[in-house]
N, C-alpha and C. Protein backbone atom coordinates (compact mmCIF):
# COMPACT_ATOMS: atom_id res chain seq x y z
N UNK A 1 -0.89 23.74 -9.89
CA UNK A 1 0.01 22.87 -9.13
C UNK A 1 -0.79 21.71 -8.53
N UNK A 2 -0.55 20.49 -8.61
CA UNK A 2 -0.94 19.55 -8.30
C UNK A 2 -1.38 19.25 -6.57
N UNK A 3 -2.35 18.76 -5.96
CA UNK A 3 -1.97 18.79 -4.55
C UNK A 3 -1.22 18.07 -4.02
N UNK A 4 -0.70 17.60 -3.41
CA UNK A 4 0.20 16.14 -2.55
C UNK A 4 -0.92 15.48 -1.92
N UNK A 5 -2.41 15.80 -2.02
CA UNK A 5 -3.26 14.80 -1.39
C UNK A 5 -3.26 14.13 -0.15
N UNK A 6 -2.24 14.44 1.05
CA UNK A 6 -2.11 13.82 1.78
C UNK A 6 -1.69 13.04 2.00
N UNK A 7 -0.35 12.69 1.07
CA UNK A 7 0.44 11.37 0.98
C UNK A 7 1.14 11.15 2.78
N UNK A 8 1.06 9.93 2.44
CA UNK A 8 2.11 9.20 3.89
C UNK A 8 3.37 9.50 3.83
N UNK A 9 4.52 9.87 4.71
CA UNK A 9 5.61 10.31 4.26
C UNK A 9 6.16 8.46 3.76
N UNK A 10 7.42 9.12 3.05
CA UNK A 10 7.94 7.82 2.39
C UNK A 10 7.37 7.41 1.27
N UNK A 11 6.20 7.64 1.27
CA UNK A 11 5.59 7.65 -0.68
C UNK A 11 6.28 8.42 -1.75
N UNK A 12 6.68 8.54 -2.81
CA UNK A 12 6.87 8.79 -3.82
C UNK A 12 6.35 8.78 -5.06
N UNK A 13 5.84 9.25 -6.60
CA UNK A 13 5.16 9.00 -7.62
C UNK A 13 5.44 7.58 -7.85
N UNK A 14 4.55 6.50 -8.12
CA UNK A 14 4.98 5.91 -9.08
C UNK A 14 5.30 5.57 -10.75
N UNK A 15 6.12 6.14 -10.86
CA UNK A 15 6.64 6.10 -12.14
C UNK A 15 6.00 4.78 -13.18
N UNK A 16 5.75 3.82 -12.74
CA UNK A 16 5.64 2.97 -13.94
C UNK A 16 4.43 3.16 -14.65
N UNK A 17 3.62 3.33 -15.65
CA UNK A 17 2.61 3.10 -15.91
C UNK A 17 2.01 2.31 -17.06
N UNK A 18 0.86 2.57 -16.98
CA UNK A 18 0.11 1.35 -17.72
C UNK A 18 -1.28 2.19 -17.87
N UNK A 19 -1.74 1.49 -19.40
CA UNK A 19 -3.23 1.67 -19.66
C UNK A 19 -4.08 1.71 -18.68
N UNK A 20 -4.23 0.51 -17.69
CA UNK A 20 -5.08 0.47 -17.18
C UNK A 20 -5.50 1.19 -15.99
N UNK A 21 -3.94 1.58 -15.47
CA UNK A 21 -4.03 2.07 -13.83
C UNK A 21 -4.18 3.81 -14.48
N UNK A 22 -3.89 4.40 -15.50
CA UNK A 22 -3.94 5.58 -15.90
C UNK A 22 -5.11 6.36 -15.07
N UNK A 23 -6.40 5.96 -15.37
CA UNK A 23 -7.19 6.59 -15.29
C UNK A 23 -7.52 6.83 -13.28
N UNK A 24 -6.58 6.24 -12.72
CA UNK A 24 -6.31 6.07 -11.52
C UNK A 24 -5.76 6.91 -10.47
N UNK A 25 -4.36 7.57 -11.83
CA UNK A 25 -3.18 7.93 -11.02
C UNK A 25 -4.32 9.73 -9.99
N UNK A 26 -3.43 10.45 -9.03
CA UNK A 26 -2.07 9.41 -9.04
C UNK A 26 -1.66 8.42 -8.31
N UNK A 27 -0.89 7.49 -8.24
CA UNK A 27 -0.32 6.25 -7.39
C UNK A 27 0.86 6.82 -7.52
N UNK A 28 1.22 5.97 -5.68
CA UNK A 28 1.94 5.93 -5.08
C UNK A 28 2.58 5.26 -4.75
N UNK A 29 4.48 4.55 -4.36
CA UNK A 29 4.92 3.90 -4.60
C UNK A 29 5.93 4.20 -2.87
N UNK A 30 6.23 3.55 -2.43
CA UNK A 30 7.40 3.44 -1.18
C UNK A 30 8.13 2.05 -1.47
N UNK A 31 9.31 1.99 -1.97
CA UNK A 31 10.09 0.38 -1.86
C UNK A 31 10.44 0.33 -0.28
N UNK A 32 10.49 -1.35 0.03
CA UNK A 32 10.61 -1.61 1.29
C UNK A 32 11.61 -2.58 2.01
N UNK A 33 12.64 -2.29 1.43
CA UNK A 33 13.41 -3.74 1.52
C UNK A 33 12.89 -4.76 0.26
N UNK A 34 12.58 -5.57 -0.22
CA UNK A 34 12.36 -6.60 -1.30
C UNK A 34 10.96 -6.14 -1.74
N UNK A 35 10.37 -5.61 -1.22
CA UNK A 35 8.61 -4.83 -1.36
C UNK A 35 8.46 -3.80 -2.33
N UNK A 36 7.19 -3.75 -2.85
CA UNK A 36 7.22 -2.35 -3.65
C UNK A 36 5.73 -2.04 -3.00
N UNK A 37 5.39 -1.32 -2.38
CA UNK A 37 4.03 -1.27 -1.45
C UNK A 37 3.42 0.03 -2.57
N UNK A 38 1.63 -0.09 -3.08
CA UNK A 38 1.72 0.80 -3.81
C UNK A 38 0.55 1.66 -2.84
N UNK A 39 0.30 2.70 -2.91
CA UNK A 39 -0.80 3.77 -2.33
C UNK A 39 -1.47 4.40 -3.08
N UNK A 40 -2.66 4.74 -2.78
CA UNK A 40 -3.62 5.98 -3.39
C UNK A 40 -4.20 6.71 -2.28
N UNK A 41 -5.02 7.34 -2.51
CA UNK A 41 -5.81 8.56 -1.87
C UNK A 41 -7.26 8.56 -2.52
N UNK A 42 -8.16 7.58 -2.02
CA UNK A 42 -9.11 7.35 -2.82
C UNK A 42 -10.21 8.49 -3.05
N UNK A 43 -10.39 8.33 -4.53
CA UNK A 43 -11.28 9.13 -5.04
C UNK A 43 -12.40 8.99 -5.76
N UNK A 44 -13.64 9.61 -6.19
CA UNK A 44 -14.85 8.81 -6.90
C UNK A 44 -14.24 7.85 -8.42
N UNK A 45 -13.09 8.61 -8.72
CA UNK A 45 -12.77 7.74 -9.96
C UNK A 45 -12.71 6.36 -9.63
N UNK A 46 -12.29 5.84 -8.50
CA UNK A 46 -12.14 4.35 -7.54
C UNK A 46 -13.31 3.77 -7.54
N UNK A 47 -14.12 4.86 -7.45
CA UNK A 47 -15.12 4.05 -6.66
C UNK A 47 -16.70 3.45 -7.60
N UNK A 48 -17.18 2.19 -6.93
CA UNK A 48 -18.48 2.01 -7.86
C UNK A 48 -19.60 2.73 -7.46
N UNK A 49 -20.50 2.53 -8.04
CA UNK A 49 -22.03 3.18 -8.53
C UNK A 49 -22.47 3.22 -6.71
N UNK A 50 -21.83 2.59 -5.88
CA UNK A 50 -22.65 2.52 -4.41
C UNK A 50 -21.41 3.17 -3.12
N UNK A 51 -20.57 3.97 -3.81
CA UNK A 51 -19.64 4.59 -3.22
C UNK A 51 -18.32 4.57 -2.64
N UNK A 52 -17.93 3.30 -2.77
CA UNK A 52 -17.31 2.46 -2.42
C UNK A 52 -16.07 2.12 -2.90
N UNK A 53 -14.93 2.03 -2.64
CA UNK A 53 -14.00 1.76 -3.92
C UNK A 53 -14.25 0.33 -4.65
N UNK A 54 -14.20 0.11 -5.93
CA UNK A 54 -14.10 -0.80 -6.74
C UNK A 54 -13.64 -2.19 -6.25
N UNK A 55 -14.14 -3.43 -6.54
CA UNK A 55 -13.39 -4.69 -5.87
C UNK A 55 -11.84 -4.96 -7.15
N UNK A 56 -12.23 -4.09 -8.70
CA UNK A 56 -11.81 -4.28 -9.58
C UNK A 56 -10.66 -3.73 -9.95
N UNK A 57 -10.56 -2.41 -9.04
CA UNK A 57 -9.23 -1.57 -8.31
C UNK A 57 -8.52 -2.43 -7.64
N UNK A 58 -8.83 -2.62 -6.53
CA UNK A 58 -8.41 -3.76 -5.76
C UNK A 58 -7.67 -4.86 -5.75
N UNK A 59 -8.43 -5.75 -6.95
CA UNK A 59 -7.43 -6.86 -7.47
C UNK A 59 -6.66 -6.25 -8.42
N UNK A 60 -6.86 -5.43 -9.17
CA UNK A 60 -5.87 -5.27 -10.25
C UNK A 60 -4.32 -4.46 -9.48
N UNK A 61 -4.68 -3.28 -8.72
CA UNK A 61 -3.42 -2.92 -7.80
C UNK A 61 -2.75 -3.83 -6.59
N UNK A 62 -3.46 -4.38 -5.97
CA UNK A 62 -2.98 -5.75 -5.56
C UNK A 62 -2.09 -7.12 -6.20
N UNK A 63 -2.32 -7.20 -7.44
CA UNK A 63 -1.76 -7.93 -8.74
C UNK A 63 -0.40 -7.04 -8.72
N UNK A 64 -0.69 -5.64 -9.52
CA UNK A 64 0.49 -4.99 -9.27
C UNK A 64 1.45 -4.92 -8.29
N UNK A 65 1.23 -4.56 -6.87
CA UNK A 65 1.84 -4.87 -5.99
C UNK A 65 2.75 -5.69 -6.14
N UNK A 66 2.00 -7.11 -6.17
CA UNK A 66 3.01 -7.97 -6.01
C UNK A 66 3.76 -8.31 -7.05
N UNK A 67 3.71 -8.01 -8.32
CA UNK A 67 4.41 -8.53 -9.15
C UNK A 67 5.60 -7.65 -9.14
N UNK A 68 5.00 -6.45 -8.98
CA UNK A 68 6.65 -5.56 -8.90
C UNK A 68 7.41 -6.36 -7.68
N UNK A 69 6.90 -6.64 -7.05
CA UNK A 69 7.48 -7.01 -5.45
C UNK A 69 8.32 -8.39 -5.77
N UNK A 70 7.50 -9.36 -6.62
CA UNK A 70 8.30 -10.37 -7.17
C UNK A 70 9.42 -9.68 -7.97
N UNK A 71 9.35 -9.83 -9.01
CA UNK A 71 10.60 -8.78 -9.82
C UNK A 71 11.67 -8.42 -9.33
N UNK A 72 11.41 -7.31 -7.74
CA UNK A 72 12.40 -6.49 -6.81
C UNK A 72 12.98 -8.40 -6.18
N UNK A 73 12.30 -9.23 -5.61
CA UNK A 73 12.97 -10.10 -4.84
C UNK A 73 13.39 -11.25 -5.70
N UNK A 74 13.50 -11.56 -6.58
CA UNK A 74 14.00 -12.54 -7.63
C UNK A 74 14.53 -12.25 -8.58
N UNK A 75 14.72 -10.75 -8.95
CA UNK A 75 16.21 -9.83 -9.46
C UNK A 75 16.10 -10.09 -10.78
N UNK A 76 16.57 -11.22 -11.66
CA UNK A 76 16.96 -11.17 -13.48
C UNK A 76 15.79 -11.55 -13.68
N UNK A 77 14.55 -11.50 -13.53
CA UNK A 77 13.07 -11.80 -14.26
C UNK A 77 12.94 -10.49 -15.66
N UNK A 78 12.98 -11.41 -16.85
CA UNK A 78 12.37 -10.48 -17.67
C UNK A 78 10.93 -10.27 -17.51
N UNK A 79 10.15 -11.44 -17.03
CA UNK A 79 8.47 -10.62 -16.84
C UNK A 79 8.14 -12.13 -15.96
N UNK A 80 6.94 -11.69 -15.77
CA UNK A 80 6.09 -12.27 -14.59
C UNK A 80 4.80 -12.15 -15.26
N UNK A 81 3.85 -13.78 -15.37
CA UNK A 81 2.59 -13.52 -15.70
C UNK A 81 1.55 -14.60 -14.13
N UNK A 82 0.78 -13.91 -14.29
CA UNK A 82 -0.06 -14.05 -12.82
C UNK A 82 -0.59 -15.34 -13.63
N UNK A 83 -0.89 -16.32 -12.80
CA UNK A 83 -1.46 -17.61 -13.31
C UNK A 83 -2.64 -18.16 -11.75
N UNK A 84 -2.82 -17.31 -10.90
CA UNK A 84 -3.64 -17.17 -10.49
C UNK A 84 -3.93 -16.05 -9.11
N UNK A 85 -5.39 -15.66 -9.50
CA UNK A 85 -5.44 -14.16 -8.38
C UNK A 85 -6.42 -14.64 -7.82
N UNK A 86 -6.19 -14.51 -6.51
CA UNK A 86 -7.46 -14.71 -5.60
C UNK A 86 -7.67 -13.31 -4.42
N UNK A 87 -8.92 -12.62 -4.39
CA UNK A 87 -9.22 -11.92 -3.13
C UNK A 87 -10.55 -12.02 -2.72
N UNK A 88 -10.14 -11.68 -1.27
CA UNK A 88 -11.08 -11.74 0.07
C UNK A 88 -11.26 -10.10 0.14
N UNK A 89 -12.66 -9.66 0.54
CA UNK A 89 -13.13 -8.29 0.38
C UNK A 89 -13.46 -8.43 1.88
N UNK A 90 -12.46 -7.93 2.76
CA UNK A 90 -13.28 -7.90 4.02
C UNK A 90 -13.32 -6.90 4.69
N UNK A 91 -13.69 -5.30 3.90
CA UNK A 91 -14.41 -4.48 4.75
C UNK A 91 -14.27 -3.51 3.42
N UNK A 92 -15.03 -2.40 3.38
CA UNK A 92 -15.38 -1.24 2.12
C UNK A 92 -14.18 -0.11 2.67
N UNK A 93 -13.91 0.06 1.62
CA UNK A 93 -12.94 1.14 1.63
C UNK A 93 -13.57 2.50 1.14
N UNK A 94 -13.25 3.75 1.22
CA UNK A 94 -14.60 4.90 0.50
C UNK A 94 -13.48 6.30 0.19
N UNK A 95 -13.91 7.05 -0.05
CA UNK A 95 -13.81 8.12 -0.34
C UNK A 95 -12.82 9.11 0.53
N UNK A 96 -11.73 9.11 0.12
CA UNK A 96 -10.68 10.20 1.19
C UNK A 96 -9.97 9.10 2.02
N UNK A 97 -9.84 7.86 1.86
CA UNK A 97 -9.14 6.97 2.92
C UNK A 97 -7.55 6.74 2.23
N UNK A 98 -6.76 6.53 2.61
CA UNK A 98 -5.75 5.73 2.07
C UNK A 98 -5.58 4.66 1.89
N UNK A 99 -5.76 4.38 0.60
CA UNK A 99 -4.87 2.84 0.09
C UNK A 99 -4.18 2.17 0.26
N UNK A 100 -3.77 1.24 1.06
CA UNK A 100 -2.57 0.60 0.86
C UNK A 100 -2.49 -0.35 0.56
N UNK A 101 -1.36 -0.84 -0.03
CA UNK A 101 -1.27 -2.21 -0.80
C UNK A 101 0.44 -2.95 -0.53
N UNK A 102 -0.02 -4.09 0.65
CA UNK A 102 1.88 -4.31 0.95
C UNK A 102 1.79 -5.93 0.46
N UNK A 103 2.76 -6.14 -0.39
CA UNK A 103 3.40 -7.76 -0.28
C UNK A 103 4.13 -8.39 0.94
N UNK A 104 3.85 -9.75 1.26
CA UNK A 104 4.18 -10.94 1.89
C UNK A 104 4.64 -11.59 0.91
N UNK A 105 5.65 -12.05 0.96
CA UNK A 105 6.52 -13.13 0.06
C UNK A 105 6.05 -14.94 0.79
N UNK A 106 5.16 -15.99 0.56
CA UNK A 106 5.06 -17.02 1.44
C UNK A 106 5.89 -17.93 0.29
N UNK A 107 5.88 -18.04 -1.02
CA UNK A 107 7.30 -18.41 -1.50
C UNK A 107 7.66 -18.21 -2.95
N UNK A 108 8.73 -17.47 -2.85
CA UNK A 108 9.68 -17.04 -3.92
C UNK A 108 10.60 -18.30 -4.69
N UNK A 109 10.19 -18.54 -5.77
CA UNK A 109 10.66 -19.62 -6.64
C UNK A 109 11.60 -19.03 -7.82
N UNK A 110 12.25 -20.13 -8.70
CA UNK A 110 12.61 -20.34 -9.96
C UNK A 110 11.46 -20.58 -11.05
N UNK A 111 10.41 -20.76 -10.43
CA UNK A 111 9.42 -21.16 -11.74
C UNK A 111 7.90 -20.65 -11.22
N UNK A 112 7.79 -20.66 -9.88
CA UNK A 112 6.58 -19.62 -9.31
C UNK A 112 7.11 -19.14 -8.21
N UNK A 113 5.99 -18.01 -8.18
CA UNK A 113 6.05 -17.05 -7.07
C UNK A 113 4.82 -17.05 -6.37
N UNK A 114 4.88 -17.31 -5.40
CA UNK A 114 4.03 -17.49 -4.51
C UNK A 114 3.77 -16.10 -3.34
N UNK A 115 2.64 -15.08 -3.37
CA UNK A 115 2.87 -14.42 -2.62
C UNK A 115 1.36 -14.40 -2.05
N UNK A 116 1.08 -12.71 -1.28
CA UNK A 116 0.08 -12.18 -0.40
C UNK A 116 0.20 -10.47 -0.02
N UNK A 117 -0.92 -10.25 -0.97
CA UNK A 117 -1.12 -8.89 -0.40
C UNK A 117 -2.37 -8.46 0.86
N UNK A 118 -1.65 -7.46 1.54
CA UNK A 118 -2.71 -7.01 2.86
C UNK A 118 -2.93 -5.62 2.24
N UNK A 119 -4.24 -5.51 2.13
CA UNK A 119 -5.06 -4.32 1.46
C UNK A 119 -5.31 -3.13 3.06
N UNK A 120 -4.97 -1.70 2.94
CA UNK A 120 -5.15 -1.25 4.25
C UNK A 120 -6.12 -0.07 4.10
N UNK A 121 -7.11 0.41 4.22
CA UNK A 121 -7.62 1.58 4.34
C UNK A 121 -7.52 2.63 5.37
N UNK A 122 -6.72 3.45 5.48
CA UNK A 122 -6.72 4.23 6.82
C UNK A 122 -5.90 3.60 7.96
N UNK A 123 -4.79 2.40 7.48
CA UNK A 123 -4.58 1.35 8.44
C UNK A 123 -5.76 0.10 8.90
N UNK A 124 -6.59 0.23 8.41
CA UNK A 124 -7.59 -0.95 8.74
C UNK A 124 -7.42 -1.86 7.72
N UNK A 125 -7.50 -3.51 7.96
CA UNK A 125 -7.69 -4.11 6.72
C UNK A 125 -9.25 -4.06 5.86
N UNK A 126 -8.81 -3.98 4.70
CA UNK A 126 -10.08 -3.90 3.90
C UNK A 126 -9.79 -5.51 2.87
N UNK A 127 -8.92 -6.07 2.18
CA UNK A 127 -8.69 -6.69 1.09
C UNK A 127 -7.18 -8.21 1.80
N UNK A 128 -7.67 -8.67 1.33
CA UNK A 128 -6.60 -9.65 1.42
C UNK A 128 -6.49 -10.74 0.22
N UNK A 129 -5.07 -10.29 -0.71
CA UNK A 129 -5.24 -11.24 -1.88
C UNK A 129 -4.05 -12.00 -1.98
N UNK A 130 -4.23 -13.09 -2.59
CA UNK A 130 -3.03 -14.10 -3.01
C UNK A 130 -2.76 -14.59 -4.06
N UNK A 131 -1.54 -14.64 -4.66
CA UNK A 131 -1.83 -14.32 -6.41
C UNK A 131 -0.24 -15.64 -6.44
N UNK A 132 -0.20 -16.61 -7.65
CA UNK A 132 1.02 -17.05 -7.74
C UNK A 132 1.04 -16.62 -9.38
N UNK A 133 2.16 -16.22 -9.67
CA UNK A 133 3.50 -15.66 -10.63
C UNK A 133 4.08 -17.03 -11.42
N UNK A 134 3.68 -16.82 -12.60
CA UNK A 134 4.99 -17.92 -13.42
C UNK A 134 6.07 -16.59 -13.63
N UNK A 135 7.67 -17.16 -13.24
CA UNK A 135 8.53 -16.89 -13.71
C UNK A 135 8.70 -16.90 -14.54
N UNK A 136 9.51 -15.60 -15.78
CA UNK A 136 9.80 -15.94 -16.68
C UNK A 136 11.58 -14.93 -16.97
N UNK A 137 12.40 -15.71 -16.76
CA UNK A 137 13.85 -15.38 -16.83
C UNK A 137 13.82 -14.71 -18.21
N UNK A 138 15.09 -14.08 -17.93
CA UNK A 138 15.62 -13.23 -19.03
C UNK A 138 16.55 -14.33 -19.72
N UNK A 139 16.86 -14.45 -21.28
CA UNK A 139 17.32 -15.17 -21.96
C UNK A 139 19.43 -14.98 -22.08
N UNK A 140 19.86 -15.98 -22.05
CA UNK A 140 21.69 -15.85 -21.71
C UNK A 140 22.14 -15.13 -22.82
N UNK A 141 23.01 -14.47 -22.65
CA UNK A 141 23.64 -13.52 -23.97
C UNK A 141 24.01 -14.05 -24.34
């Protein structure tokens, strides 16, 4: 039987997956109103050669974050491609802390998405990234 790891209440599996986050799971998912906030329970798989979780975790679940988060707040998007990621590493995250990963919407477009994720370890900030989204609509029947 799997453990529950200590999830936060209000977490749930996240269901979606992907190649890359696989080797990750499991992740964790709470929707928030227009948000899709994702969580882990960090473990050595996270982490690099100096103990630490990954900066490469980081941006890539941060990316995630928000793009689901775009998607949830701009509704008929057939897909979303990131056209630029930026993060700030401002404190180490480690071993047994919780993850968190929440979207800020600073602006939701027709043609970009403009957002901001706050990275949390344990409730502390660790990560702060900002990523803008080309829209890409679903085609008229």
């Amino acid at each position: 039987m799997e453990a529950l790891l200590d999830v936060p209440a209000g977490f749930e599996r996240h269901g979606r997956k992907s190649p890359v986050t696989d080797p990750w799971e499991p992740l964790w998912r709470r929707v928030s109103g227009d948000t899709v906030v994702l969580g882990l329970r960090v473990g050595t798989p996270h982490c690099n050669g100096r103990g630490f979780v990954h900066g490469g975790l980081i941006s890539a679940l941060a990316d995630n974050a928000m793009g689901l988060s775009c998607v949830r707040k701009l509704g008929e998007v057939s897909s979303l491609v990131t056209v630029n990621l930026t993060v700030d590493f401002l404190a180490s995250a480690h071993t047994g802390q919780w993850l968190e990963f929440d979207t800020v919407f600073v602006k939701p477009g027709g043609t970009l998405c403009f957002t901001q994720a706050f990275v949390t370890a344990d409730g502390q900030p660790c990560a702060r990234a900002n990523a803008v989204f080309r829209v890409v609509r679903k085609a008229a029947a």
